[in-house]
C-alpha atoms as a PDB file:
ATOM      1  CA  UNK A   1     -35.655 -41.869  29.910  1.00  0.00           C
ATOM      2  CA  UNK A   2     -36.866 -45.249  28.869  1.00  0.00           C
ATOM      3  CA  UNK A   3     -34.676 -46.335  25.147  1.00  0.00           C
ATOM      4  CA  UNK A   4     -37.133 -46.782  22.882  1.00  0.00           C
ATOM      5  CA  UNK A   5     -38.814 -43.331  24.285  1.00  0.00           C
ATOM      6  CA  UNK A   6     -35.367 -41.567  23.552  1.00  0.00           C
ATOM      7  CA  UNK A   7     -35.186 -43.469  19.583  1.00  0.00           C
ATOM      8  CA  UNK A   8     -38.435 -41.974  18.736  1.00  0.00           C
ATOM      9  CA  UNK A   9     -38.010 -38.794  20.243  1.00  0.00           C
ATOM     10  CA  UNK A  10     -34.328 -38.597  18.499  1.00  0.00           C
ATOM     11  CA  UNK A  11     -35.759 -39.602  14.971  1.00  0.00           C
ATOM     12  CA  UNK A  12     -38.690 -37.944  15.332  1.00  0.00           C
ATOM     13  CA  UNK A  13     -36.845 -34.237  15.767  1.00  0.00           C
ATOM     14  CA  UNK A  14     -34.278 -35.390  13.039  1.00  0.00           C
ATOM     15  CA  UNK A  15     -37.099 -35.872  10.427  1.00  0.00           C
ATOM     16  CA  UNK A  16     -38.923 -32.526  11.338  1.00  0.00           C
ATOM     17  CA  UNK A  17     -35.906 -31.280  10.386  1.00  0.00           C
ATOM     18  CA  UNK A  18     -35.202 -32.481   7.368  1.00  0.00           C
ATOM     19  CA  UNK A  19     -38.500 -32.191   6.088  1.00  0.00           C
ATOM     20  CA  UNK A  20     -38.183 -28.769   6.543  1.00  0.00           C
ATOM     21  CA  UNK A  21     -35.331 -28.372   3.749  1.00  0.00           C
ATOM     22  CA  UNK A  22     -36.929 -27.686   0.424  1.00  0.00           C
ATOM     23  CA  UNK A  23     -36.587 -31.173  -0.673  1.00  0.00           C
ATOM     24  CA  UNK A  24     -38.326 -32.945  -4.371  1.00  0.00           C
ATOM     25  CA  UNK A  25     -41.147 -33.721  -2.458  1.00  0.00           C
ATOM     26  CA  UNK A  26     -42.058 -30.187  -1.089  1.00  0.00           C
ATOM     27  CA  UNK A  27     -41.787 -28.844  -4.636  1.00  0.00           C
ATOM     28  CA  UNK A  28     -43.495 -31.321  -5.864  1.00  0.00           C
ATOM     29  CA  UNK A  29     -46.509 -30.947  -3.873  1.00  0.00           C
ATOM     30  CA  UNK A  30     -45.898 -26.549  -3.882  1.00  0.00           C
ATOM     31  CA  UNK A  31     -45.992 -26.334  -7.795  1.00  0.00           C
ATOM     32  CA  UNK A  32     -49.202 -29.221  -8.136  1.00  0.00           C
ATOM     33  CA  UNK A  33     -51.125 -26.507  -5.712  1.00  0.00           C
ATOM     34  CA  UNK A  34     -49.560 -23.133  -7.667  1.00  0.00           C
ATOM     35  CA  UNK A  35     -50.930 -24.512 -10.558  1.00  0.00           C
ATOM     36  CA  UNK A  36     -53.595 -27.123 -10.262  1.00  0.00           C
ATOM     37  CA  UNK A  37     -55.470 -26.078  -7.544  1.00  0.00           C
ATOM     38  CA  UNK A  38     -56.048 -27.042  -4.076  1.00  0.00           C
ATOM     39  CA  UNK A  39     -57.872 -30.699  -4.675  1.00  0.00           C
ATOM     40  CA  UNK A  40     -54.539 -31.344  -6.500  1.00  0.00           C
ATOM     41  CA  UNK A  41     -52.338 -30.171  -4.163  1.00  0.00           C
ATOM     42  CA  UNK A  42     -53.879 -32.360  -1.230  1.00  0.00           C
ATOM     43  CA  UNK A  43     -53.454 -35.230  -3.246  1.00  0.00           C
ATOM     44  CA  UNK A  44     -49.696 -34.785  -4.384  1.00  0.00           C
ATOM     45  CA  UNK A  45     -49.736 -34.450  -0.705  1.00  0.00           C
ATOM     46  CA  UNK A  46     -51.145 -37.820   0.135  1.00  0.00           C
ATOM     47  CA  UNK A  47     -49.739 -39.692  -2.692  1.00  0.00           C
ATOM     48  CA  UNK A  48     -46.245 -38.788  -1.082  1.00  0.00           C
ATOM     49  CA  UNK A  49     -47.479 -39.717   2.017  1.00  0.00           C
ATOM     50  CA  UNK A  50     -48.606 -42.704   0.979  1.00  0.00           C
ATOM     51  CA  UNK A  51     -44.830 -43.666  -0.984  1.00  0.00           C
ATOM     52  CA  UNK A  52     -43.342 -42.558   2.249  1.00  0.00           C
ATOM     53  CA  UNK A  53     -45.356 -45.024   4.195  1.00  0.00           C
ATOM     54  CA  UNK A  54     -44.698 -47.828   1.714  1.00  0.00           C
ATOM     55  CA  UNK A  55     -40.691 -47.315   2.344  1.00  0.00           C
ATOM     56  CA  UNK A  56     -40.897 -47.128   5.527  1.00  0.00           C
ATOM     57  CA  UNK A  57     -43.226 -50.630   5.711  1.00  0.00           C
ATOM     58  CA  UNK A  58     -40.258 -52.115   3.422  1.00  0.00           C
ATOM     59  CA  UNK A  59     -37.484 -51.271   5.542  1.00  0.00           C
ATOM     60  CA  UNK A  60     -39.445 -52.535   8.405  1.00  0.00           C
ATOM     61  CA  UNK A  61     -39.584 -56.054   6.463  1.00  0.00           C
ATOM     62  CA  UNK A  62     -36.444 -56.089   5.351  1.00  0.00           C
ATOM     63  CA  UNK A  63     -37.725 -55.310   1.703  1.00  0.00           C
ATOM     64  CA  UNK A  64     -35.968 -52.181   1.326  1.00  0.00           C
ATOM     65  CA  UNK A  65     -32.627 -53.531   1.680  1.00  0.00           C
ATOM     66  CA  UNK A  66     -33.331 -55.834  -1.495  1.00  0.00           C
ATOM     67  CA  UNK A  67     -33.042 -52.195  -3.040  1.00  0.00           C
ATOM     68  CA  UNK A  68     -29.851 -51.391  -1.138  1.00  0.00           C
ATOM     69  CA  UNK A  69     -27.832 -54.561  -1.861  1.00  0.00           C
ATOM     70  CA  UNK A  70     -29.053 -55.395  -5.166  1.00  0.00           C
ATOM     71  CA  UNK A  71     -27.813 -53.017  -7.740  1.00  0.00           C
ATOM     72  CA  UNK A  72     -30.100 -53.791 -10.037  1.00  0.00           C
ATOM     73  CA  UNK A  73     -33.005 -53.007  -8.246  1.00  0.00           C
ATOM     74  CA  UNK A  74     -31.658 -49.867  -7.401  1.00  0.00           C
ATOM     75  CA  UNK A  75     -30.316 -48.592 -10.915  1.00  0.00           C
ATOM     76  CA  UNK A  76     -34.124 -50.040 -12.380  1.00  0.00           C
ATOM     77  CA  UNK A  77     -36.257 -47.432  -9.068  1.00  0.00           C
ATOM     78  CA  UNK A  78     -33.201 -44.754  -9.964  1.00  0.00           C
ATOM     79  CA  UNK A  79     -33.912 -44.957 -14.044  1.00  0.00           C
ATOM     80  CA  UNK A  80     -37.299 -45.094 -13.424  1.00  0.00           C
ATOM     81  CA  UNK A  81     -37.788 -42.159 -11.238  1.00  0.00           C
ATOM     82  CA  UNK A  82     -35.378 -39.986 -13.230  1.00  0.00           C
ATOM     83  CA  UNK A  83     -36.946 -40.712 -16.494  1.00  0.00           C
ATOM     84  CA  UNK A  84     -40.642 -39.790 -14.944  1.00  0.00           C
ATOM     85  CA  UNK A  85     -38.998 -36.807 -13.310  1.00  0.00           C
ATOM     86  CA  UNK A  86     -37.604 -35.982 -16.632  1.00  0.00           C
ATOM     87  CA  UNK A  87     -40.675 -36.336 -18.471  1.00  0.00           C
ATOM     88  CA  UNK A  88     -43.210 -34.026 -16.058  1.00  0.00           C
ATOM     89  CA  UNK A  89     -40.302 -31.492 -16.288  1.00  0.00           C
ATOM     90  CA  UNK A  90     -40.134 -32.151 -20.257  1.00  0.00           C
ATOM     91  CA  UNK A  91     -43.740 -31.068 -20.450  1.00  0.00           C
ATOM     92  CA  UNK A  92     -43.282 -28.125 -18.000  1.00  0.00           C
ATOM     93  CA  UNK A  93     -40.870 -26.589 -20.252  1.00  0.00           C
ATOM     94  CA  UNK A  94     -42.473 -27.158 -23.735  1.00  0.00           C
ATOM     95  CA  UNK A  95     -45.985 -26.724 -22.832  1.00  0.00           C
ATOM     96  CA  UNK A  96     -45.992 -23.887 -19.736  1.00  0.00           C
ATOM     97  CA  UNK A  97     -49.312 -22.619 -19.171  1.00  0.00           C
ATOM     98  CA  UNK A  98     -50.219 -18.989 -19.099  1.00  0.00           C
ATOM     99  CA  UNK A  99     -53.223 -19.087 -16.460  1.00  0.00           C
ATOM    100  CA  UNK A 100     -53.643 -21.632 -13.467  1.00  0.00           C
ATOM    101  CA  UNK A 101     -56.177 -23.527 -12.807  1.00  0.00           C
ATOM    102  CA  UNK A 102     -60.058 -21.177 -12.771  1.00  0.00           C
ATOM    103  CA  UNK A 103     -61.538 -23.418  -9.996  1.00  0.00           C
ATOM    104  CA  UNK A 104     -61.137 -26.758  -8.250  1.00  0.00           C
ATOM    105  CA  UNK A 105     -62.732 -28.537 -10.936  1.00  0.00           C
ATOM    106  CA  UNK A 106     -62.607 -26.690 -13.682  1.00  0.00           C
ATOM    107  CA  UNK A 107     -58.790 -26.478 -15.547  1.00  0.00           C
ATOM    108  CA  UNK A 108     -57.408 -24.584 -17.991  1.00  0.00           C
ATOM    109  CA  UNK A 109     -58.103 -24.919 -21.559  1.00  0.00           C
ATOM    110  CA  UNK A 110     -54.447 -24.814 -22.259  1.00  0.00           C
ATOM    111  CA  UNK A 111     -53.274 -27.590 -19.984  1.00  0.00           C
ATOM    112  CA  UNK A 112     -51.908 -30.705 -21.582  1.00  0.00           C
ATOM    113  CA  UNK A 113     -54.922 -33.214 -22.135  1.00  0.00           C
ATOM    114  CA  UNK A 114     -53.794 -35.897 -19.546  1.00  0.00           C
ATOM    115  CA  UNK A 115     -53.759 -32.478 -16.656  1.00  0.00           C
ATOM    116  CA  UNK A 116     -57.188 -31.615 -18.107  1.00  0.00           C
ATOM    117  CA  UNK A 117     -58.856 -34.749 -16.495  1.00  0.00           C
ATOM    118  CA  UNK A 118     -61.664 -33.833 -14.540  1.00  0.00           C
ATOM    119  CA  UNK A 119     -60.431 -35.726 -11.113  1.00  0.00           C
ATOM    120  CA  UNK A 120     -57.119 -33.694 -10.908  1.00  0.00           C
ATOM    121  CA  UNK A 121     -57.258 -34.899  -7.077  1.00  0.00           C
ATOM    122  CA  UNK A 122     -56.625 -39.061  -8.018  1.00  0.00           C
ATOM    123  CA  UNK A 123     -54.118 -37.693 -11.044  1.00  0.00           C
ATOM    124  CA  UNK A 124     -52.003 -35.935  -9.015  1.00  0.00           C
ATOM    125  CA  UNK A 125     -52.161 -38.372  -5.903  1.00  0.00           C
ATOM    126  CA  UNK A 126     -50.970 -40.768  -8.328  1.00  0.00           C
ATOM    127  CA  UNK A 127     -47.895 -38.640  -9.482  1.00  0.00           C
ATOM    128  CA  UNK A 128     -46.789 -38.245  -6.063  1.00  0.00           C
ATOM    129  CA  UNK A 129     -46.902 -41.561  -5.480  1.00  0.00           C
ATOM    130  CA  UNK A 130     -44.880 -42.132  -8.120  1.00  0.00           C
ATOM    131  CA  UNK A 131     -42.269 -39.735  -7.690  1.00  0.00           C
ATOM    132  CA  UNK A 132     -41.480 -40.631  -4.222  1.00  0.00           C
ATOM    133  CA  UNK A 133     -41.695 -44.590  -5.033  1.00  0.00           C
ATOM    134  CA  UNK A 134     -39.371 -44.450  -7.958  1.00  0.00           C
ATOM    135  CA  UNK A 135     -36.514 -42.622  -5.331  1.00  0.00           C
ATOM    136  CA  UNK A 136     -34.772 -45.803  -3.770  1.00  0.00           C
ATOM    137  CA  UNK A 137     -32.718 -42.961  -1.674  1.00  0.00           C
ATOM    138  CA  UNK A 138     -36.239 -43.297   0.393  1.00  0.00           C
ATOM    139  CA  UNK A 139     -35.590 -46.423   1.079  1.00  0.00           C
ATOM    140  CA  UNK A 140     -32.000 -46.335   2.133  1.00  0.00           C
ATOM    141  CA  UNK A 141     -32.435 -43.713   4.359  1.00  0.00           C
ATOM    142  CA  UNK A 142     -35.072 -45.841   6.336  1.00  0.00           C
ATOM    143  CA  UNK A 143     -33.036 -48.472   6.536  1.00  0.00           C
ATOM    144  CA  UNK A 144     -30.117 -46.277   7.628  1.00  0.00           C
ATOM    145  CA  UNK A 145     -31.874 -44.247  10.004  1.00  0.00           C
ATOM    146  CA  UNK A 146     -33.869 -47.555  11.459  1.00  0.00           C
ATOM    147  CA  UNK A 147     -30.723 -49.082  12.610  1.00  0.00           C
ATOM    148  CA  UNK A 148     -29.285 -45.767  13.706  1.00  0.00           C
ATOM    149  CA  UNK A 149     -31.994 -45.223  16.379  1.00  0.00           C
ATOM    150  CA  UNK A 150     -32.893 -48.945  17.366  1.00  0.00           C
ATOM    151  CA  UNK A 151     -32.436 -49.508  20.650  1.00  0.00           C
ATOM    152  CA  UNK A 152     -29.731 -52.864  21.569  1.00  0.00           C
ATOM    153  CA  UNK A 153     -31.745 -56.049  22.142  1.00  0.00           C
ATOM    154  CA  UNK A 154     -34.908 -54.678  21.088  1.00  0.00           C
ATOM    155  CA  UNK A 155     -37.558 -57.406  21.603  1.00  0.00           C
ATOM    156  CA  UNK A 156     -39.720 -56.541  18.251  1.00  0.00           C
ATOM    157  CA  UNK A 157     -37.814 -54.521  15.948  1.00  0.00           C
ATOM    158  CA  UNK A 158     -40.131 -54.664  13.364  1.00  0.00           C
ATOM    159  CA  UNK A 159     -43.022 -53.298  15.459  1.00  0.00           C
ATOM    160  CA  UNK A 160     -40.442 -50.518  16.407  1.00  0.00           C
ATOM    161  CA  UNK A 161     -39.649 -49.908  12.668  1.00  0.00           C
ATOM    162  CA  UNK A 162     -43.427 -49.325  11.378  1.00  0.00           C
ATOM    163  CA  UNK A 163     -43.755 -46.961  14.581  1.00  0.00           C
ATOM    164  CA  UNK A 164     -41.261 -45.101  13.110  1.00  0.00           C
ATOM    165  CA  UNK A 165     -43.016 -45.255   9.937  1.00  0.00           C
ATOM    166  CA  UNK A 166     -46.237 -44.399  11.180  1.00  0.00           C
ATOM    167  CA  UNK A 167     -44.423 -41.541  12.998  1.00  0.00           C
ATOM    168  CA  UNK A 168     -43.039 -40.112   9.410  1.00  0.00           C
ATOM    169  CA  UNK A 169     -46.337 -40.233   7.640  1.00  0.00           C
ATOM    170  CA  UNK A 170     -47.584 -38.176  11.176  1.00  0.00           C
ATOM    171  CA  UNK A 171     -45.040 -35.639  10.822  1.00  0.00           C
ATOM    172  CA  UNK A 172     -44.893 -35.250   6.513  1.00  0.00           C
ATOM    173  CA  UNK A 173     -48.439 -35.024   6.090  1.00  0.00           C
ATOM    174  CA  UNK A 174     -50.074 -32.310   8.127  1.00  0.00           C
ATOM    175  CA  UNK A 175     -46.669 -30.484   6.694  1.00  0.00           C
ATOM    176  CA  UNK A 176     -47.503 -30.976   2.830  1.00  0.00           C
ATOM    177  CA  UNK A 177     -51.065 -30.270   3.477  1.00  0.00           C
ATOM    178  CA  UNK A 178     -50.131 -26.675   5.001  1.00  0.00           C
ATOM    179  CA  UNK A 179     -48.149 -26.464   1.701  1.00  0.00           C
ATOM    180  CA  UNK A 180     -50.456 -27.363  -0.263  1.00  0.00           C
ATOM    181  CA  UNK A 181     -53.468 -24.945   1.176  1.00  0.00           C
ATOM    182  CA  UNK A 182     -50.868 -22.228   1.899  1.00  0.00           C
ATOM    183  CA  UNK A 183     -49.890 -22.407  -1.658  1.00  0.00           C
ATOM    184  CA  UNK A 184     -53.566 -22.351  -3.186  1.00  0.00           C
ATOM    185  CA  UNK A 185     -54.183 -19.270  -1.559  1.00  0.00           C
ATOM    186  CA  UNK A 186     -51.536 -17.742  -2.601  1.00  0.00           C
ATOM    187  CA  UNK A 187     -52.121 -18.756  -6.298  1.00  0.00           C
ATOM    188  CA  UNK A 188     -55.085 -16.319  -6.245  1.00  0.00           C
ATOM    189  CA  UNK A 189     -52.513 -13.317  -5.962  1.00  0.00           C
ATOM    190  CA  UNK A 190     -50.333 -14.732  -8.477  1.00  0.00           C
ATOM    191  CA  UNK A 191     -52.629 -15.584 -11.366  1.00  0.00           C
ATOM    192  CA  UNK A 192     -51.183 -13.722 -13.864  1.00  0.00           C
ATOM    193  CA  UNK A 193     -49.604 -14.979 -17.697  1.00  0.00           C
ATOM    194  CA  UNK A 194     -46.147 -14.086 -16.749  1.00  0.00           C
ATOM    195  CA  UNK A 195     -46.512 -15.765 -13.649  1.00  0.00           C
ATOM    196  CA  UNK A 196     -47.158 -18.750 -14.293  1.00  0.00           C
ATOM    197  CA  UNK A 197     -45.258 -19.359 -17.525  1.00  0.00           C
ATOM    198  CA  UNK A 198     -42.384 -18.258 -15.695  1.00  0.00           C
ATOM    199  CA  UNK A 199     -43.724 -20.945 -12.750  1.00  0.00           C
ATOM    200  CA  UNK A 200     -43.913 -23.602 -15.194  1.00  0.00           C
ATOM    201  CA  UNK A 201     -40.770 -22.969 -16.556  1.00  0.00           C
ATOM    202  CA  UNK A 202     -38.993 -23.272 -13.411  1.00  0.00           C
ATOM    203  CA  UNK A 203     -40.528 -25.739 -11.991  1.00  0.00           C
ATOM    204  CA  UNK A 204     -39.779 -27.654 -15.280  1.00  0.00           C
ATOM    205  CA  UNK A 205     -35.406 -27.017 -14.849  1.00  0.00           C
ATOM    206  CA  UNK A 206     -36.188 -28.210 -11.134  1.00  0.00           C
ATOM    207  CA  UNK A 207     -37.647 -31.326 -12.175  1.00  0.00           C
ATOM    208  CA  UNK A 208     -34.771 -32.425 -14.716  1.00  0.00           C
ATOM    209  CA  UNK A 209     -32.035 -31.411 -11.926  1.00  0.00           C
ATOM    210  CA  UNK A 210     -33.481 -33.598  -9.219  1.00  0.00           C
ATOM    211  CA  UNK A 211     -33.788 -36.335 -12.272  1.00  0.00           C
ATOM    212  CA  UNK A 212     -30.009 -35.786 -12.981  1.00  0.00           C
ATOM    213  CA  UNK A 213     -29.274 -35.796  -9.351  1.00  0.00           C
ATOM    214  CA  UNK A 214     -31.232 -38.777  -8.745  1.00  0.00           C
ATOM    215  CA  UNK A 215     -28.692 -40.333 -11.780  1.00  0.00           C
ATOM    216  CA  UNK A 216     -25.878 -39.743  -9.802  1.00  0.00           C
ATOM    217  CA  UNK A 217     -26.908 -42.047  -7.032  1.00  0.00           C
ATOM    218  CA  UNK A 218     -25.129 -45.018  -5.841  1.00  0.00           C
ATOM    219  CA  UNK A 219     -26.266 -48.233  -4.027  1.00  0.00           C
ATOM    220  CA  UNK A 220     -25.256 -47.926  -0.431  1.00  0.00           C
ATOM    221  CA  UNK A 221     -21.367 -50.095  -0.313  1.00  0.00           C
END
């Protein structure tokens, strides 16, 4: 089998699979379509597609490795993204909900004003883009998993490395959009006080652990 054939077959089955883990990102995008609806879902979705894409175009440069080497780069995305991460969970756990949202247009009374806006689709697809650009562990990995699976004596590595990236953004988006509809659908069945207090709630302690986790990161040595 031809090299570079083997590289993208190898990375491609290795990020399947880790996309499959209930990861920040899936929860991220399962929680915006439990509670906001499906137009916010989708764009969660695409807004981490979109951060993913942007990583993988900086590794490809040779961008992302400013993040790796330079510590404070890193410890500015890592303080950054925990600090957003702690504030959407901060306002999940003082101010849960106790309906979701009545259509795809229409929210709750009782959500926080900036959640009220009427385009929930461009507020949420700029969270997710947020959450998943303030993670420099994005980064790394794309520059970890790049070199990994480049073939020796590669003639263009960087057109390699943003077919790699263009393979990611294949493979994570049709995923987070099945999420996201899945989820919707399923909201329905679940609209209930308890429910989604309780959803709010959790999804709240989630958000501050993957912000403390995200603390405890360290710059590749």
């Amino acid at each position: 089998m031809d090299p570079v054939m083997q590289a993208v077959i190898g990375f491609a089955t290795a990020w399947a699979i880790l996309i499959l883990a209930p990861g920040l990102d899936f929860i991220f995008v399962l929680r915006t379509s439990l509670g906001d609806g499906k137009k916010a879902g989708v764009g969660a979705a695409l807004g981490v597609a979109l951060s993913i894409g942007l990583w993988g175009v900086a590794a490809a440069f040779g961008l992302a490795k400013v993040v790796a080497v330079s510590h404070l780069a890193f410890e500015i995305l890592k303080w950054g993204g925990a600090l957003y991460l702690a504030y959407l969970g901060g306002m999940l756990l003082l101010r849960p909900r106790n309906v979701l949202v009545e259509d795809e247009t229409k929210v709750s009374q009782e959500l926080t004003r900036d959640r009220a806006l009427p385009s929930s689709f461009w507020l949420w697809f700029r969270r997710g883009a947020v959450v998943s650009l303030l993670n420099p562990q994005l980064g790394i990995f794309d520059l970890s998993a790049y070199a990994h699976v480049m073939p020796p004596d590669l003639a263009n590595p960087v057109a390699f490395c943003l077919m790699l990236t263009v393979l990611q953004v294949v493979i994570v988006l049709p995923y987070h959009l099945f999420v996201a509809l899945v989820a919707n659908k399923a909201a329905v069945l679940l609209n209930t006080p308890w429910f989604v207090n309780l959803l709010d709630r959790l999804t709240g302690l989630v958000f501050l652990w993957f912000a403390y986790q995200l603390l405890q990161a360290h710059p590749p040595v």
